[in-house]
PDB file of N, CA and C in Angstrom:
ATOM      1  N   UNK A   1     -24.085 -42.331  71.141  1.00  0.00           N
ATOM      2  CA  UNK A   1     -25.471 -42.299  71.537  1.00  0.00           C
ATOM      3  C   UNK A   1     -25.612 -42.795  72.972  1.00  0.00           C
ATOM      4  N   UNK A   2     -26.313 -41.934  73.692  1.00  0.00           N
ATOM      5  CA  UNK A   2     -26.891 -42.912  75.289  1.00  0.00           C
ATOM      6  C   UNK A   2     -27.441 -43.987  74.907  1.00  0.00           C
ATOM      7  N   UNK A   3     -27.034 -44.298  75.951  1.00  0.00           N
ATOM      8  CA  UNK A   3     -27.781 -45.991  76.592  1.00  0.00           C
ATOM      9  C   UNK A   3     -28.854 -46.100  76.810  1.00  0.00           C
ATOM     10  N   UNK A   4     -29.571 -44.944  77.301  1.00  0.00           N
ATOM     11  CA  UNK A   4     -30.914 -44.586  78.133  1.00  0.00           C
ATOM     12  C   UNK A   4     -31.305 -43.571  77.507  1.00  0.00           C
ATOM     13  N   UNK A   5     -32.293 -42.834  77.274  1.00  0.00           N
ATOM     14  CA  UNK A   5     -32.583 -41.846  76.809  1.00  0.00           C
ATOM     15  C   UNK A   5     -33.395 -40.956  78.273  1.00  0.00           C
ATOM     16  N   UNK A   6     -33.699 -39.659  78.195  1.00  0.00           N
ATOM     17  CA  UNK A   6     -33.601 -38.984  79.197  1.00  0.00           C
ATOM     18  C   UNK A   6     -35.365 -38.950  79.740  1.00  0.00           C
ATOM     19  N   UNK A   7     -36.184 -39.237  78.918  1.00  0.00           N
ATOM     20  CA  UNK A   7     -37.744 -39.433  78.799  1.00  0.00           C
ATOM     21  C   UNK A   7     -38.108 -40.429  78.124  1.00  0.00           C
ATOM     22  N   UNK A   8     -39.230 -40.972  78.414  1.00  0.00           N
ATOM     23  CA  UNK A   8     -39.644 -42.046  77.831  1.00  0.00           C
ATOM     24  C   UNK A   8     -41.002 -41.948  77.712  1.00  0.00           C
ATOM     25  N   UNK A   9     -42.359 -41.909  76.567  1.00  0.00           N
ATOM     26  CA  UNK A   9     -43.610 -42.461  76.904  1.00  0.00           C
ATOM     27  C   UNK A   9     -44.071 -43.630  75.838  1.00  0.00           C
ATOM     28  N   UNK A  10     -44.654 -44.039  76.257  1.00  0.00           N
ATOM     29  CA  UNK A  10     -45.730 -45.442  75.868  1.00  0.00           C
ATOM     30  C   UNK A  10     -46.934 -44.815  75.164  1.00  0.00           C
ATOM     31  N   UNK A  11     -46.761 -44.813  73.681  1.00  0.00           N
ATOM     32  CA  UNK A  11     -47.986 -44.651  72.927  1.00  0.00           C
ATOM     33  C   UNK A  11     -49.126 -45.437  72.807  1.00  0.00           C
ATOM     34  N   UNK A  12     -48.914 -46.679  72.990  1.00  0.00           N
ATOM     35  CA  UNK A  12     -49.227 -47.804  72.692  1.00  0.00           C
ATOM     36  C   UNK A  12     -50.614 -47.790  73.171  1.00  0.00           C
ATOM     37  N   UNK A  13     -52.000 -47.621  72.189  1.00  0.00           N
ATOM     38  CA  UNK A  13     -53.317 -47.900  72.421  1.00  0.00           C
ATOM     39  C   UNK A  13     -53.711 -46.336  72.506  1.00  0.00           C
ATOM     40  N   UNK A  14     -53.323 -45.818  72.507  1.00  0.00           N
ATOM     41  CA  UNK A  14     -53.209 -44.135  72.374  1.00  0.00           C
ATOM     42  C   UNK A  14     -53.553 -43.510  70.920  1.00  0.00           C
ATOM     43  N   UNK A  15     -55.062 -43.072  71.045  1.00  0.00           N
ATOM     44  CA  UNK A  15     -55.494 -41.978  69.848  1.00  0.00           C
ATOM     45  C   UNK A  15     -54.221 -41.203  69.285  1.00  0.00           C
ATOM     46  N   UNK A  16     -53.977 -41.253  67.989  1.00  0.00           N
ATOM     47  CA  UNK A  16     -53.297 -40.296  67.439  1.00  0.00           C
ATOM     48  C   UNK A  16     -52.862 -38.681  68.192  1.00  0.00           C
ATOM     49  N   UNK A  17     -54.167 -38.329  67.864  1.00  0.00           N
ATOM     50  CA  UNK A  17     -53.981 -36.562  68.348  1.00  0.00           C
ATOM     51  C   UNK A  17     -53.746 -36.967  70.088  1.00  0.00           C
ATOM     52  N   UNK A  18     -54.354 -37.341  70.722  1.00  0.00           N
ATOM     53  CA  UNK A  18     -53.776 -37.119  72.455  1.00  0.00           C
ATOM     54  C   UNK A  18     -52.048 -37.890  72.252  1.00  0.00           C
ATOM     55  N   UNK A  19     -51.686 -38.863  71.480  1.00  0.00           N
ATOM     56  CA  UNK A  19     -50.486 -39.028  71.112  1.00  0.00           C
ATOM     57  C   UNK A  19     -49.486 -37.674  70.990  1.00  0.00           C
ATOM     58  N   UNK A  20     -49.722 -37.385  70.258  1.00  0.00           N
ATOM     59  CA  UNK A  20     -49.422 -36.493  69.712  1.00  0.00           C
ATOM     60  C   UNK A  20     -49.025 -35.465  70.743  1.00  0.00           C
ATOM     61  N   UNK A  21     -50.384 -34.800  71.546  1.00  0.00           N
ATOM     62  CA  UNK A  21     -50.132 -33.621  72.072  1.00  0.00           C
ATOM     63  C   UNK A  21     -49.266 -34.298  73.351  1.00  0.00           C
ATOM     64  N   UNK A  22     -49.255 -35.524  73.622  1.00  0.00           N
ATOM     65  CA  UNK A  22     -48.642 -35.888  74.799  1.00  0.00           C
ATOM     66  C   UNK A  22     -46.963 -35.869  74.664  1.00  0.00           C
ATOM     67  N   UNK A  23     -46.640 -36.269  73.326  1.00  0.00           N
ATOM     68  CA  UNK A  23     -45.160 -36.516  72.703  1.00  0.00           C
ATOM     69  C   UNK A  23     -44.757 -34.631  72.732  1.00  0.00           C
ATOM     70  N   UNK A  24     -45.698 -33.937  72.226  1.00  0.00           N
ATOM     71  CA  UNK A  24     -45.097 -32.302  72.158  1.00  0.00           C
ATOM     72  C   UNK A  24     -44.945 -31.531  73.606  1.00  0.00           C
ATOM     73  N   UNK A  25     -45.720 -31.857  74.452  1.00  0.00           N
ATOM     74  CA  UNK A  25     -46.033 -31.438  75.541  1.00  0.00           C
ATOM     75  C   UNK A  25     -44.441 -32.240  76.224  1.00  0.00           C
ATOM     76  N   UNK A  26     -44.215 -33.333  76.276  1.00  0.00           N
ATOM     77  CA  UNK A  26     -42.738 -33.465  77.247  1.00  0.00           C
ATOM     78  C   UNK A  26     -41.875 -32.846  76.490  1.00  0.00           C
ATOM     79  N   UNK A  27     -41.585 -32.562  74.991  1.00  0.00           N
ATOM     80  CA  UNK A  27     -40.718 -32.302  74.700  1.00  0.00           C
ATOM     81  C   UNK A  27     -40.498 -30.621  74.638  1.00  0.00           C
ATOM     82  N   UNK A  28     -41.710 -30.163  74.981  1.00  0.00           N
ATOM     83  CA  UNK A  28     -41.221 -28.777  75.731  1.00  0.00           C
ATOM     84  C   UNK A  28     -41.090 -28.618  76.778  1.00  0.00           C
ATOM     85  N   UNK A  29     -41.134 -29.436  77.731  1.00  0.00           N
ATOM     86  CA  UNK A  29     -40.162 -29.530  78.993  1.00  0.00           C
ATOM     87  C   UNK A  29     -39.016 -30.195  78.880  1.00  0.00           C
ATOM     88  N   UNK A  30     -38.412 -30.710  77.756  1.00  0.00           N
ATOM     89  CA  UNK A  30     -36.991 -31.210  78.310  1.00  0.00           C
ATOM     90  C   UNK A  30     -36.287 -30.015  77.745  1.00  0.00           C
ATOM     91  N   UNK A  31     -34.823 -30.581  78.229  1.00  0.00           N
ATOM     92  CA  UNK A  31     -34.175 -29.330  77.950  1.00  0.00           C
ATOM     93  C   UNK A  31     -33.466 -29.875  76.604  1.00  0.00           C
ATOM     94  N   UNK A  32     -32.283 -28.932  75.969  1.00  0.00           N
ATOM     95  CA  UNK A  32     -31.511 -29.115  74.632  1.00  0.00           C
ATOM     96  C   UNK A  32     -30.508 -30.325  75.196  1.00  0.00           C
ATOM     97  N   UNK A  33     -30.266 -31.042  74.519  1.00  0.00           N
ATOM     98  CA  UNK A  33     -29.485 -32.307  73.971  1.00  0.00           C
ATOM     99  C   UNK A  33     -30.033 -33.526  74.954  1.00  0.00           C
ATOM    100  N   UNK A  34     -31.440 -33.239  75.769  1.00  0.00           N
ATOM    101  CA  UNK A  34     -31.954 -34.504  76.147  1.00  0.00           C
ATOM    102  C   UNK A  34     -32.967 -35.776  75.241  1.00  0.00           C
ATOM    103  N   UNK A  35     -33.565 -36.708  75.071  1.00  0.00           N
ATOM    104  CA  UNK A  35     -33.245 -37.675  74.517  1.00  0.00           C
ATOM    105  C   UNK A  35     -35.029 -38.184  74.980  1.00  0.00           C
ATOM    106  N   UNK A  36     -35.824 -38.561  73.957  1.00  0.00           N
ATOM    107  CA  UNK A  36     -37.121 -38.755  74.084  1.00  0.00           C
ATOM    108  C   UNK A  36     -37.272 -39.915  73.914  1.00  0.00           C
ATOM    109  N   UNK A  37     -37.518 -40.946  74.086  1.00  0.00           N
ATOM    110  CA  UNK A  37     -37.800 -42.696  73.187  1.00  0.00           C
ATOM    111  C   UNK A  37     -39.133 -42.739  73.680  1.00  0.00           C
ATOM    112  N   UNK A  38     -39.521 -43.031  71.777  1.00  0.00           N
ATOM    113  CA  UNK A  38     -41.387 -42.888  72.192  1.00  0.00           C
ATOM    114  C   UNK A  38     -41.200 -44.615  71.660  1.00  0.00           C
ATOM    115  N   UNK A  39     -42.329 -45.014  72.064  1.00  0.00           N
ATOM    116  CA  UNK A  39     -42.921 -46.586  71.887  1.00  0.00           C
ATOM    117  C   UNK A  39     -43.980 -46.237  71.326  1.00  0.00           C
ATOM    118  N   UNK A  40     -44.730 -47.038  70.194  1.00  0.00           N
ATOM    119  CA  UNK A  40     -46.209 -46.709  70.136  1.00  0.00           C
ATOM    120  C   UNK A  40     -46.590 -48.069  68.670  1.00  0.00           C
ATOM    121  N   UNK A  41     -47.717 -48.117  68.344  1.00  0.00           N
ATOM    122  CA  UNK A  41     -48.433 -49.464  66.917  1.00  0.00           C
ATOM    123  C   UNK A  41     -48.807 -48.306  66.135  1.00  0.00           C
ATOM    124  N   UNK A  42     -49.345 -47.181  66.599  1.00  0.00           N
ATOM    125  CA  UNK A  42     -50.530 -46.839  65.389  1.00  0.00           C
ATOM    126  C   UNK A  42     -49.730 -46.175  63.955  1.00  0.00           C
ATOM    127  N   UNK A  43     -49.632 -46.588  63.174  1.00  0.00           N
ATOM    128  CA  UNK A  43     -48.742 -45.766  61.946  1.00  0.00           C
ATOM    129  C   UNK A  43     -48.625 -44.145  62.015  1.00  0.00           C
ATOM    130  N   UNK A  44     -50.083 -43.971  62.031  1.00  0.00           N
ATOM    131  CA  UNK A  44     -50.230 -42.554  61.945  1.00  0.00           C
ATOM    132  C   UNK A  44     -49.842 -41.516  62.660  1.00  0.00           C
ATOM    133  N   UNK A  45     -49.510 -42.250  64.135  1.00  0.00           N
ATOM    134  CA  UNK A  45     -48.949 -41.327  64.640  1.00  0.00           C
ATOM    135  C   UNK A  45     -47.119 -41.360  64.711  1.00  0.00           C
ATOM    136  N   UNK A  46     -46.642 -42.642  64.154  1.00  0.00           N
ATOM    137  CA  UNK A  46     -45.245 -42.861  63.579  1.00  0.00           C
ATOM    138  C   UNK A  46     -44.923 -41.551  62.470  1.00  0.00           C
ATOM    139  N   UNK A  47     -45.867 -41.786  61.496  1.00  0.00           N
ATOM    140  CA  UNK A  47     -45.715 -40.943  60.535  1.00  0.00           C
ATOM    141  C   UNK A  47     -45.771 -39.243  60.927  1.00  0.00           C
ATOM    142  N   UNK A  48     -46.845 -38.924  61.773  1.00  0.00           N
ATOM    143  CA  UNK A  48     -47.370 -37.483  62.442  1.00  0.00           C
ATOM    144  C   UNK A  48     -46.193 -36.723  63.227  1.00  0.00           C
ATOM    145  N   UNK A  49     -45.389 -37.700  63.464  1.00  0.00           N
ATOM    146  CA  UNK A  49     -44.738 -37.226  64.951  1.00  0.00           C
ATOM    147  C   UNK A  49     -43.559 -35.625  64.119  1.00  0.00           C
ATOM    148  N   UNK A  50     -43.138 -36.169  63.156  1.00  0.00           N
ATOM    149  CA  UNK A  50     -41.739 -35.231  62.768  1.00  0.00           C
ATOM    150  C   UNK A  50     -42.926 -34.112  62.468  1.00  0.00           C
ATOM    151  N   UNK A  51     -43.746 -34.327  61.661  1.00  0.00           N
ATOM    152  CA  UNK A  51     -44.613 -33.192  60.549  1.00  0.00           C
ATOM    153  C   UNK A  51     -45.104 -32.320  62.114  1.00  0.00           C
ATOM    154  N   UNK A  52     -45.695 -32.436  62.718  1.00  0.00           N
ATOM    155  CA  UNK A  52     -46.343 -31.577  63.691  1.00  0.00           C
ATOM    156  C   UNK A  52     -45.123 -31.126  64.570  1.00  0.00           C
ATOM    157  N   UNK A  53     -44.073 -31.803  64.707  1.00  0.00           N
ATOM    158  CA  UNK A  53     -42.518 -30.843  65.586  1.00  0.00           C
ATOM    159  C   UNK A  53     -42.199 -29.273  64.887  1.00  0.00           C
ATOM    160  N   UNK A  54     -41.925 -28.691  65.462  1.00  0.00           N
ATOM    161  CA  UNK A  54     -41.092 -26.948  64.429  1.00  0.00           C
ATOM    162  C   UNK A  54     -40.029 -27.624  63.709  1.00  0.00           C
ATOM    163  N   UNK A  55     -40.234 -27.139  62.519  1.00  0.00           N
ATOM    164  CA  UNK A  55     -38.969 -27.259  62.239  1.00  0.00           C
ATOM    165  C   UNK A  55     -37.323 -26.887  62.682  1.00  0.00           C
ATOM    166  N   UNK A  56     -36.537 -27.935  62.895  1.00  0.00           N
ATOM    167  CA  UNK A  56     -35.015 -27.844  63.403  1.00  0.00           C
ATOM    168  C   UNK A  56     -34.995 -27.692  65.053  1.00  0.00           C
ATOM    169  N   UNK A  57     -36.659 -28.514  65.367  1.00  0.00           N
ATOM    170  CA  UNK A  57     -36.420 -27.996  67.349  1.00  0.00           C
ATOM    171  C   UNK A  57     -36.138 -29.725  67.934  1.00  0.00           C
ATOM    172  N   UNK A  58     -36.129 -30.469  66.929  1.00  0.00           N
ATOM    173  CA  UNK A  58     -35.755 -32.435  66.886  1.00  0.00           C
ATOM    174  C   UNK A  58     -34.530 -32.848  65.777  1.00  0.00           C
ATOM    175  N   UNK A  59     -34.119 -33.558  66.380  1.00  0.00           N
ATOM    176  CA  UNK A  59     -33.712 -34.532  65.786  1.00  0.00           C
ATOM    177  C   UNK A  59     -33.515 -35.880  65.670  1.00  0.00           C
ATOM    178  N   UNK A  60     -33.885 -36.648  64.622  1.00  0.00           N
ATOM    179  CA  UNK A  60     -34.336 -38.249  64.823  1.00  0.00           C
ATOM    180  C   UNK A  60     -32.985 -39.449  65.078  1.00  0.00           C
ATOM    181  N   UNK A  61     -32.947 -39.529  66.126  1.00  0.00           N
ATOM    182  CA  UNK A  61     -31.574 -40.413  66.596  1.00  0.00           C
ATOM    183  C   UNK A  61     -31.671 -41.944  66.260  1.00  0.00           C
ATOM    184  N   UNK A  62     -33.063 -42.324  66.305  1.00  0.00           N
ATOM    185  CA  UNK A  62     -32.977 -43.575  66.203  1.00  0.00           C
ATOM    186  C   UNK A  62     -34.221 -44.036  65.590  1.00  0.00           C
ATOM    187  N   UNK A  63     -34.515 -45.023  64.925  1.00  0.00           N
ATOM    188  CA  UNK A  63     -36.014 -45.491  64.605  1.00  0.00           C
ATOM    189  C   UNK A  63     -36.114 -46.981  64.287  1.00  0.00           C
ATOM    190  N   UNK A  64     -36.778 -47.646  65.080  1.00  0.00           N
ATOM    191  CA  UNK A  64     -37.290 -48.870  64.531  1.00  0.00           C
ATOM    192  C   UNK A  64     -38.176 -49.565  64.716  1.00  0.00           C
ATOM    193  N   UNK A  65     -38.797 -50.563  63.368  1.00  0.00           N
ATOM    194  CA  UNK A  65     -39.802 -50.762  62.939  1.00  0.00           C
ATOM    195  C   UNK A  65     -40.361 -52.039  63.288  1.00  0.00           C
ATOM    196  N   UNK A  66     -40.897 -53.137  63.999  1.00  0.00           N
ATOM    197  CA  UNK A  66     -41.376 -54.253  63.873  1.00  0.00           C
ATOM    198  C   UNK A  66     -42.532 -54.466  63.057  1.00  0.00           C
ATOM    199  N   UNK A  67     -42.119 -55.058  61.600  1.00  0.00           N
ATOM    200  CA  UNK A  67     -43.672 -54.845  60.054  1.00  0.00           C
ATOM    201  C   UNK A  67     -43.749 -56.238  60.740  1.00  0.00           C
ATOM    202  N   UNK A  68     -44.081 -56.843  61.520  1.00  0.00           N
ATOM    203  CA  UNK A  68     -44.606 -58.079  61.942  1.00  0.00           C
ATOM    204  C   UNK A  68     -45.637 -58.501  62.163  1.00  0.00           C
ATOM    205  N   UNK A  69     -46.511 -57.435  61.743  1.00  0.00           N
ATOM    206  CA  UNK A  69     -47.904 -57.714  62.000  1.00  0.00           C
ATOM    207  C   UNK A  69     -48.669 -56.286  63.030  1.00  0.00           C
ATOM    208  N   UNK A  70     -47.567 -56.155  63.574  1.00  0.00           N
ATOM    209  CA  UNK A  70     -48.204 -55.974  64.732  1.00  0.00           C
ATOM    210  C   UNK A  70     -47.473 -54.328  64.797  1.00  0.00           C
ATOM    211  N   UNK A  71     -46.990 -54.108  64.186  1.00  0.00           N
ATOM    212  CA  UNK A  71     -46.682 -52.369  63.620  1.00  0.00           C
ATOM    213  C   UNK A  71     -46.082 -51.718  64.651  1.00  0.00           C
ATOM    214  N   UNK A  72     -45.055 -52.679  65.790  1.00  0.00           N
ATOM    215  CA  UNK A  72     -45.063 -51.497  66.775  1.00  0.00           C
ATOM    216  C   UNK A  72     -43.226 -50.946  66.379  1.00  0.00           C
ATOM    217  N   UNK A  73     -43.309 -49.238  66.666  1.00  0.00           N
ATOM    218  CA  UNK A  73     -42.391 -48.972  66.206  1.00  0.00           C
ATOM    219  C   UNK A  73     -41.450 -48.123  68.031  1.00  0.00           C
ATOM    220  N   UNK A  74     -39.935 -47.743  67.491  1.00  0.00           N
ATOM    221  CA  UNK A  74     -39.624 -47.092  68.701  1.00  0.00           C
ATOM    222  C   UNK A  74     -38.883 -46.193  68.176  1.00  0.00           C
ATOM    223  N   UNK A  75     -38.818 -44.652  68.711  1.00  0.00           N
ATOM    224  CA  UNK A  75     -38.653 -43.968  67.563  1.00  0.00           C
ATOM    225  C   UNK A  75     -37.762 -43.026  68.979  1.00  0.00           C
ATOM    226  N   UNK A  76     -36.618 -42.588  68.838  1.00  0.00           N
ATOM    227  CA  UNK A  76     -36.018 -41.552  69.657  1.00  0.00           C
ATOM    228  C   UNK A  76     -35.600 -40.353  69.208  1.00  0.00           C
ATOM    229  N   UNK A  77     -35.737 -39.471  69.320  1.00  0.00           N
ATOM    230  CA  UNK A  77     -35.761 -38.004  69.257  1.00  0.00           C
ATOM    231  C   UNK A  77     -34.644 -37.303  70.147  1.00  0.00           C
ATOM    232  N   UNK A  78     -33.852 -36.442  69.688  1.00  0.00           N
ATOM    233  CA  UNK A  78     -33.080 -35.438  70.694  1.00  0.00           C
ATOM    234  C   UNK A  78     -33.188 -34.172  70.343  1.00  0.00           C
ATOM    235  N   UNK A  79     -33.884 -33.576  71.515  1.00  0.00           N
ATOM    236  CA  UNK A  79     -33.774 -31.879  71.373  1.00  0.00           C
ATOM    237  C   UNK A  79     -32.734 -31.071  71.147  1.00  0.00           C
ATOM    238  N   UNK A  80     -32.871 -29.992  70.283  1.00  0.00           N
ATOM    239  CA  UNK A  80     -32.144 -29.459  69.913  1.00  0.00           C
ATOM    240  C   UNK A  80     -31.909 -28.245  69.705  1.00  0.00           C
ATOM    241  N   UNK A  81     -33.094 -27.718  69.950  1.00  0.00           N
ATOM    242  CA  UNK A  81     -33.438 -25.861  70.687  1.00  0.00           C
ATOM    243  C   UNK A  81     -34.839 -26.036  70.657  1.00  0.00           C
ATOM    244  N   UNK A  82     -34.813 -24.780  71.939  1.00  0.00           N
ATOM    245  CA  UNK A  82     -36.126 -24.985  72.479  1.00  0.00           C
ATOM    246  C   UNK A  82     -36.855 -23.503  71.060  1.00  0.00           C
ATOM    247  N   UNK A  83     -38.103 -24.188  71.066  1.00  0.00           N
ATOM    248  CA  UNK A  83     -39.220 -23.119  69.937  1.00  0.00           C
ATOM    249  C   UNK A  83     -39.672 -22.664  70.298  1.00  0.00           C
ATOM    250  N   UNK A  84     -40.665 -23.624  71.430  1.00  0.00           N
ATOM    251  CA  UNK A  84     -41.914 -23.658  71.914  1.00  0.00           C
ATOM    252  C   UNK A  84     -41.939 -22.007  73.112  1.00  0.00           C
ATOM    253  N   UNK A  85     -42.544 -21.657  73.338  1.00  0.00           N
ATOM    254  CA  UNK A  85     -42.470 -20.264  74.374  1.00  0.00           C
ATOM    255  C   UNK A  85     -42.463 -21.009  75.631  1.00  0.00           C
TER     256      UNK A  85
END
Protein backbone atom coordinates (compact mmCIF):
# COMPACT_ATOMS: atom_id res chain seq x y z
CA UNK A 1 0.00 0.00 0.00
CA UNK A 2 1.29 3.81 -0.52
CA UNK A 3 2.30 5.92 2.03
CA UNK A 4 0.40 8.83 0.57
CA UNK A 5 -2.46 8.41 -1.36
CA UNK A 6 -2.71 10.31 -4.71
CA UNK A 7 -5.94 12.76 -3.67
CA UNK A 8 -7.15 13.75 -0.68
CA UNK A 9 -10.56 15.69 0.48
CA UNK A 10 -11.86 16.84 3.86
CA UNK A 11 -15.51 15.96 4.37
CA UNK A 12 -15.63 17.17 7.54
CA UNK A 13 -18.86 19.62 8.20
CA UNK A 14 -19.94 18.81 4.68
CA UNK A 15 -23.79 18.01 3.78
CA UNK A 16 -24.03 14.49 2.75
CA UNK A 17 -25.15 14.92 -0.96
CA UNK A 18 -22.44 17.94 -1.84
CA UNK A 19 -20.16 15.18 0.01
CA UNK A 20 -20.93 12.98 -2.02
CA UNK A 21 -20.97 14.66 -5.41
CA UNK A 22 -17.57 16.15 -4.37
CA UNK A 23 -15.96 12.47 -3.49
CA UNK A 24 -17.51 11.24 -7.26
CA UNK A 25 -16.51 14.19 -9.09
CA UNK A 26 -12.42 13.72 -8.15
CA UNK A 27 -12.72 10.31 -8.62
CA UNK A 28 -13.57 10.75 -12.20
CA UNK A 29 -10.65 12.63 -12.72
CA UNK A 30 -8.14 10.39 -11.29
CA UNK A 31 -6.78 7.96 -13.25
CA UNK A 32 -6.76 3.74 -12.66
CA UNK A 33 -4.64 2.54 -9.69
CA UNK A 34 -4.59 6.15 -8.07
CA UNK A 35 -5.55 6.36 -4.41
CA UNK A 36 -8.41 8.73 -2.80
CA UNK A 37 -8.25 9.23 1.26
CA UNK A 38 -11.48 10.84 2.19
CA UNK A 39 -11.70 12.28 5.93
CA UNK A 40 -15.17 13.12 7.02
CA UNK A 41 -17.88 12.67 10.93
CA UNK A 42 -21.15 12.40 9.24
CA UNK A 43 -22.12 8.50 9.18
CA UNK A 44 -24.22 8.86 6.35
CA UNK A 45 -22.05 9.81 4.15
CA UNK A 46 -19.40 6.92 5.50
CA UNK A 47 -22.10 4.61 4.78
CA UNK A 48 -23.30 6.45 1.10
CA UNK A 49 -19.93 6.57 -0.28
CA UNK A 50 -19.53 2.65 -1.77
CA UNK A 51 -23.61 2.47 -2.60
CA UNK A 52 -23.58 5.62 -4.96
CA UNK A 53 -19.81 4.43 -6.73
CA UNK A 54 -20.58 1.93 -10.15
CA UNK A 55 -20.15 -1.00 -9.37
CA UNK A 56 -16.31 -2.58 -9.68
CA UNK A 57 -15.03 1.29 -10.69
CA UNK A 58 -13.46 1.34 -6.46
CA UNK A 59 -11.92 -0.41 -4.37
CA UNK A 60 -11.82 -0.03 -0.50
CA UNK A 61 -8.05 -0.09 0.60
CA UNK A 62 -8.39 1.11 3.86
CA UNK A 63 -11.03 2.23 6.54
CA UNK A 64 -11.02 3.62 9.87
CA UNK A 65 -13.27 4.41 12.47
CA UNK A 66 -12.86 6.76 15.60
CA UNK A 67 -16.64 5.51 17.70
CA UNK A 68 -15.27 8.11 20.20
CA UNK A 69 -17.84 10.21 20.23
CA UNK A 70 -17.01 12.11 17.72
CA UNK A 71 -17.59 9.64 14.55
CA UNK A 72 -14.80 10.78 12.49
CA UNK A 73 -13.87 8.17 10.00
CA UNK A 74 -10.90 7.89 7.09
CA UNK A 75 -11.77 5.84 4.43
CA UNK A 76 -9.29 5.25 1.16
CA UNK A 77 -10.40 4.13 -2.05
CA UNK A 78 -8.32 3.00 -5.24
CA UNK A 79 -9.53 3.29 -8.72
CA UNK A 80 -9.87 0.71 -10.68
CA UNK A 81 -11.49 1.45 -14.15
CA UNK A 82 -12.75 4.35 -15.26
CA UNK A 83 -17.13 4.11 -15.79
CA UNK A 84 -17.85 7.41 -15.63
CA UNK A 85 -17.87 8.97 -19.56
Amino acid sequence: MKSKADQFIDCRGTLTPIALLKITHILREMEIEEELEIIGRDPDTRAKILKVLPPSSCELVEMESNDGGGQLFRMRLKKVQHIWP
